[in-house]
Protein backbone atom coordinates (compact mmCIF):
# COMPACT_ATOMS: atom_id res chain seq x y z
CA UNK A 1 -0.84 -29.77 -26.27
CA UNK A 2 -0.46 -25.84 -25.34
CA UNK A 3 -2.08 -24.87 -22.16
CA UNK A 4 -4.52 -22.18 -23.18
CA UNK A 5 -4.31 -18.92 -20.93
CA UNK A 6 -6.79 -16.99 -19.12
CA UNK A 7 -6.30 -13.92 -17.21
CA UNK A 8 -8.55 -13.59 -13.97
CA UNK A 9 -8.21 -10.09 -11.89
CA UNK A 10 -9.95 -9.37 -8.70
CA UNK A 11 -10.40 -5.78 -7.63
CA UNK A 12 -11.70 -4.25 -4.54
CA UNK A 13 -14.98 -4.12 -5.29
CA UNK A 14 -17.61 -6.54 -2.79
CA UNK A 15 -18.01 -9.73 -4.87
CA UNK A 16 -14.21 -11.51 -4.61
CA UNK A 17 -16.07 -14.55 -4.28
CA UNK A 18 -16.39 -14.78 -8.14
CA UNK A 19 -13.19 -14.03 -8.94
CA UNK A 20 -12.05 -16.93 -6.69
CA UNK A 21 -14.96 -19.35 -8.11
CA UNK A 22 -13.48 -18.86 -11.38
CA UNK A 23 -10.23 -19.64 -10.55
CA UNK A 24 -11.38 -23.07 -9.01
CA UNK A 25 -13.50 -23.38 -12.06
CA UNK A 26 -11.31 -22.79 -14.29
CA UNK A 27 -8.95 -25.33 -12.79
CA UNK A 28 -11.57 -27.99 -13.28
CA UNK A 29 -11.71 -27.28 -17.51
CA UNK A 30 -8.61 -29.40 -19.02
CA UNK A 31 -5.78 -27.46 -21.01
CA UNK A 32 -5.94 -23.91 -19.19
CA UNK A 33 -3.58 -22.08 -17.35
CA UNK A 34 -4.60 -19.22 -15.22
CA UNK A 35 -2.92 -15.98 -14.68
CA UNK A 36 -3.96 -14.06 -11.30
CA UNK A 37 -3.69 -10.24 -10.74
CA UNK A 38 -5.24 -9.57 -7.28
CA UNK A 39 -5.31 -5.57 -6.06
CA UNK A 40 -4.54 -4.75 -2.29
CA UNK A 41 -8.02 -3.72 -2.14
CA UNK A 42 -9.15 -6.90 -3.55
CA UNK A 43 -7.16 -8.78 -1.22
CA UNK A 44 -8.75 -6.97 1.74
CA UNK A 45 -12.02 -7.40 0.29
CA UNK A 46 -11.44 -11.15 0.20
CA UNK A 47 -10.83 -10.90 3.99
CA UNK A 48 -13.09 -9.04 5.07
CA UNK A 49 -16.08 -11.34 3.17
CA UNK A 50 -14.47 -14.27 4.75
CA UNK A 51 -14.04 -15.67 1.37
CA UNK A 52 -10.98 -17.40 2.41
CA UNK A 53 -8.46 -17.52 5.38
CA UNK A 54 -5.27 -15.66 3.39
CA UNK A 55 -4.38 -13.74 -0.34
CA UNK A 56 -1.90 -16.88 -0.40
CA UNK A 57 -4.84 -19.22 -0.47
CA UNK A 58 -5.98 -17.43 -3.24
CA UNK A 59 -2.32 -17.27 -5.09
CA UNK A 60 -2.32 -21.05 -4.36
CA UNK A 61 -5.18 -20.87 -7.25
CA UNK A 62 -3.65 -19.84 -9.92
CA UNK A 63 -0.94 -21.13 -11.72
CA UNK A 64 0.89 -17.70 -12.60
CA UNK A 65 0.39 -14.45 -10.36
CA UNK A 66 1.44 -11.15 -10.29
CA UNK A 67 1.88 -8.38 -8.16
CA UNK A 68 -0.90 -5.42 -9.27
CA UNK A 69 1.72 -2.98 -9.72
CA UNK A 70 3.67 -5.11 -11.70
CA UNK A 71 3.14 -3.27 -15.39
CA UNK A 72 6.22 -4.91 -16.50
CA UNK A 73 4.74 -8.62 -16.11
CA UNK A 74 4.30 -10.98 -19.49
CA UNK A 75 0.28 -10.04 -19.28
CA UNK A 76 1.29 -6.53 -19.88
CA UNK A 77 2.48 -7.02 -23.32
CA UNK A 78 0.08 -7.87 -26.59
CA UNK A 79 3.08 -10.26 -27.48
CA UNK A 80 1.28 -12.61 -24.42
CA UNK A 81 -0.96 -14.98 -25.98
CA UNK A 82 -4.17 -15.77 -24.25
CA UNK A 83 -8.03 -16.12 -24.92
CA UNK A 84 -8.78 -13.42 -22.33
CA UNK A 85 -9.55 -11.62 -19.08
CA UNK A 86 -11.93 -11.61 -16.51
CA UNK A 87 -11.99 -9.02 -13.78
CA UNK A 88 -14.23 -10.78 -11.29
CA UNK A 89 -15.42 -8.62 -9.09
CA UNK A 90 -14.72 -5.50 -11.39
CA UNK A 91 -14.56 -1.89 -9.29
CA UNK A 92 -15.76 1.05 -10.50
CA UNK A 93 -12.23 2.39 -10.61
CA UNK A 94 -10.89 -0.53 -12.54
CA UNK A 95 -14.22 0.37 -14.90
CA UNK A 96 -12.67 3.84 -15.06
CA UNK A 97 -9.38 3.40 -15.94
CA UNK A 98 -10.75 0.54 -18.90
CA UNK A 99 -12.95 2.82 -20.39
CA UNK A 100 -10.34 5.96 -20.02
CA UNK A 101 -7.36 3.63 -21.99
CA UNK A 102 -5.50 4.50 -18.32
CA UNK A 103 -3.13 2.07 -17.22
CA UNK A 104 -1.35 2.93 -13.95
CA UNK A 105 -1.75 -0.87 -12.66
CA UNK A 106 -1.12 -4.55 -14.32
CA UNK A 107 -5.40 -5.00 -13.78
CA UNK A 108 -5.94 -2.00 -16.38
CA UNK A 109 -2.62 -2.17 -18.57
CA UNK A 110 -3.28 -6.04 -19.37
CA UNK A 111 -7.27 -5.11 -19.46
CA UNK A 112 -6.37 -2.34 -22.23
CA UNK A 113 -3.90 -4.98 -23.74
CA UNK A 114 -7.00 -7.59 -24.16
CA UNK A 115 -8.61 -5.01 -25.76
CA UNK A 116 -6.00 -3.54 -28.04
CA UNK A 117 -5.26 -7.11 -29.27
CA UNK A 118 -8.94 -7.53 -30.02
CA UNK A 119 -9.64 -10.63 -27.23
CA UNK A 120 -12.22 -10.85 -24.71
CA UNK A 121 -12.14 -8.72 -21.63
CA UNK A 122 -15.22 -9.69 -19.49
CA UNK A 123 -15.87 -6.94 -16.80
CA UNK A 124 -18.47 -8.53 -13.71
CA UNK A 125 -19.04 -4.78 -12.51
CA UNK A 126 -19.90 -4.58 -9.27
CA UNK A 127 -21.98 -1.58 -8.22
CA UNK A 128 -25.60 -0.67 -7.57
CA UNK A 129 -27.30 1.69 -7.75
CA UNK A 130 -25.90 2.89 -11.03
CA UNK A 131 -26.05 6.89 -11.84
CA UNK A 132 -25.22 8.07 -15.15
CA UNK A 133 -21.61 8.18 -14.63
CA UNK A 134 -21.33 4.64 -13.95
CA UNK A 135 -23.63 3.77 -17.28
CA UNK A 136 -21.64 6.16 -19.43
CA UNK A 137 -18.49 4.29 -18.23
CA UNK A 138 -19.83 0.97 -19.69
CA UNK A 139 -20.87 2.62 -22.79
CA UNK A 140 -17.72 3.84 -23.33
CA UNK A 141 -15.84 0.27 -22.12
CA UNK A 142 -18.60 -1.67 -24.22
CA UNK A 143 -17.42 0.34 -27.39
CA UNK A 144 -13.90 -0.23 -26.77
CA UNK A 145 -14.92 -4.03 -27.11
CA UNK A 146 -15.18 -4.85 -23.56
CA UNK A 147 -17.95 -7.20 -22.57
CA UNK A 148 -20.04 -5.33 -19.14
CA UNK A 149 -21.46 -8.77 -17.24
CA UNK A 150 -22.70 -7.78 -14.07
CA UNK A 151 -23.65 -10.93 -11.50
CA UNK A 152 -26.50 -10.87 -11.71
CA UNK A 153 -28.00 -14.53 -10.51
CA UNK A 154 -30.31 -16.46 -12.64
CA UNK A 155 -33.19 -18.01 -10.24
CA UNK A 156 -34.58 -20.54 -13.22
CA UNK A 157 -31.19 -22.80 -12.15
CA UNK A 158 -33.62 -22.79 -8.44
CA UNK A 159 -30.42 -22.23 -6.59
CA UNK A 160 -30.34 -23.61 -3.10
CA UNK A 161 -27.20 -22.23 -2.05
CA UNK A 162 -25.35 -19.08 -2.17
CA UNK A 163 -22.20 -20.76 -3.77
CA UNK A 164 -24.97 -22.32 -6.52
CA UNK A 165 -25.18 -19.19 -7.53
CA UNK A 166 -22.30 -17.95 -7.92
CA UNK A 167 -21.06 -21.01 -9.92
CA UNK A 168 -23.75 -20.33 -12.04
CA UNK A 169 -22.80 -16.77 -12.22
CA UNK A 170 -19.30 -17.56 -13.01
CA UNK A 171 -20.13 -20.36 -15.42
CA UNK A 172 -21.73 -17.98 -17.77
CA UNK A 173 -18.91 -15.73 -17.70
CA UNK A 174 -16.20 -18.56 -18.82
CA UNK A 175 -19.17 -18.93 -21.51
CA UNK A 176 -18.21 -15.91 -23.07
CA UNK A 177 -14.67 -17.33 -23.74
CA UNK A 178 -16.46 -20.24 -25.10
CA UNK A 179 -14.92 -22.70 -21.80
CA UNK A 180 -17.65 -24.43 -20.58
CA UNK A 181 -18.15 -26.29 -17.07
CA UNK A 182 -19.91 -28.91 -16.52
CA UNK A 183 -21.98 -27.36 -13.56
CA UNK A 184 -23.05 -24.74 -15.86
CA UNK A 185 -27.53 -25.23 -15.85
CA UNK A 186 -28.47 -23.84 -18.72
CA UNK A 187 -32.56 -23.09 -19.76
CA UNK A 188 -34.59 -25.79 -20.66
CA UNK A 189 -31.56 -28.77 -20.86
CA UNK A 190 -32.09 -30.91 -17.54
CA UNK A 191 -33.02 -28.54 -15.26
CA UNK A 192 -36.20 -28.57 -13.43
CA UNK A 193 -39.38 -28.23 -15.40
């Protein structure tokens, strides 16, 4: 059986806990192979939100990875077959060059290539509060076909932990390219009533 491929990025923006969540996620769903793109800022991000100890425990995730400036790497090309990427935490820069079809990184080039090749590119924006800039950046990334998922936490899952909800968080992105995980609570199927 063919490993099916996902593409996770992390950016610089506050929130590289999901991006890493999803990569240990994603390691728990049989038959996928991950592909990481981590920016310098999101590395330092990572650090400085104690998220974990080095950007090589975070490598050590994934089973591919790529240096950000790489915009030669096999993500780069539409010829790469995958089901997707999710930029978890997405900047507002990363946003910028999406929406703007500019590609001076891998993160954007292979972002723009998911969307040029018609598959999923799942953007968990990271920003608040929003002025019209920012909103007219996701209009215009929404009708390129990108899908804008901010983390926003769902309190019906009555999370007791901050890690419950970002699982949860992350869960419902990996819904959107239809791989679901088992820790996933969805609305009125065994959780609390």
């Amino acid at each position: 059986m063919q490993k099916r491929r996902m593409i996770v990025a992390i950016t610089g923006a506050s929130g590289a806990c999901y991006g890493v969540q999803a990569l240990k996620m994603l390691r728990q769903i049989e038959g996928i192979e991950t592909h990481l793109i981590m920016s310098s800022a999101g590395v330092r991000t990572a650090m400085e939100e104690g998220v974990v100890g080095s950007a090589e425990e975070i490598r050590a995730l994934a089973d591919v990875t790529y240096p950000h400036k790489d915009i030669g790497a096999a993500v780069a090309s539409g010829s790469f077959k995958c089901e997707g990427m999710l930029v978890a935490p997405c900047s507002i820069k990363t946003l910028s060059a999406v929406a703007h079809c500019y590609s001076d990184d891998l993160i954007s080039r292979a972002a723009d290539v998911c969307l040029k090749e018609r598959r999923k590119l799942v953007l968990m924006v990271r920003e608040t509060p929003l002025h019209a800039g920012h909103i007219a950046l996701m209009d215009t990334a929404t009708r390129s076909g990108a899908i804008i998922m901010p983390p926003v936490p769902s309190f019906y899952t009555r999370p007791k932990t901050l890690d419950d909800l970002v699982s949860q968080t992350v869960g419902r992105a990996l819904d959107l390219f239809d791989l679901d995980h088992p820790s996933v609570r969805r609305w009125k199927e065994g959780g609390p009533s």
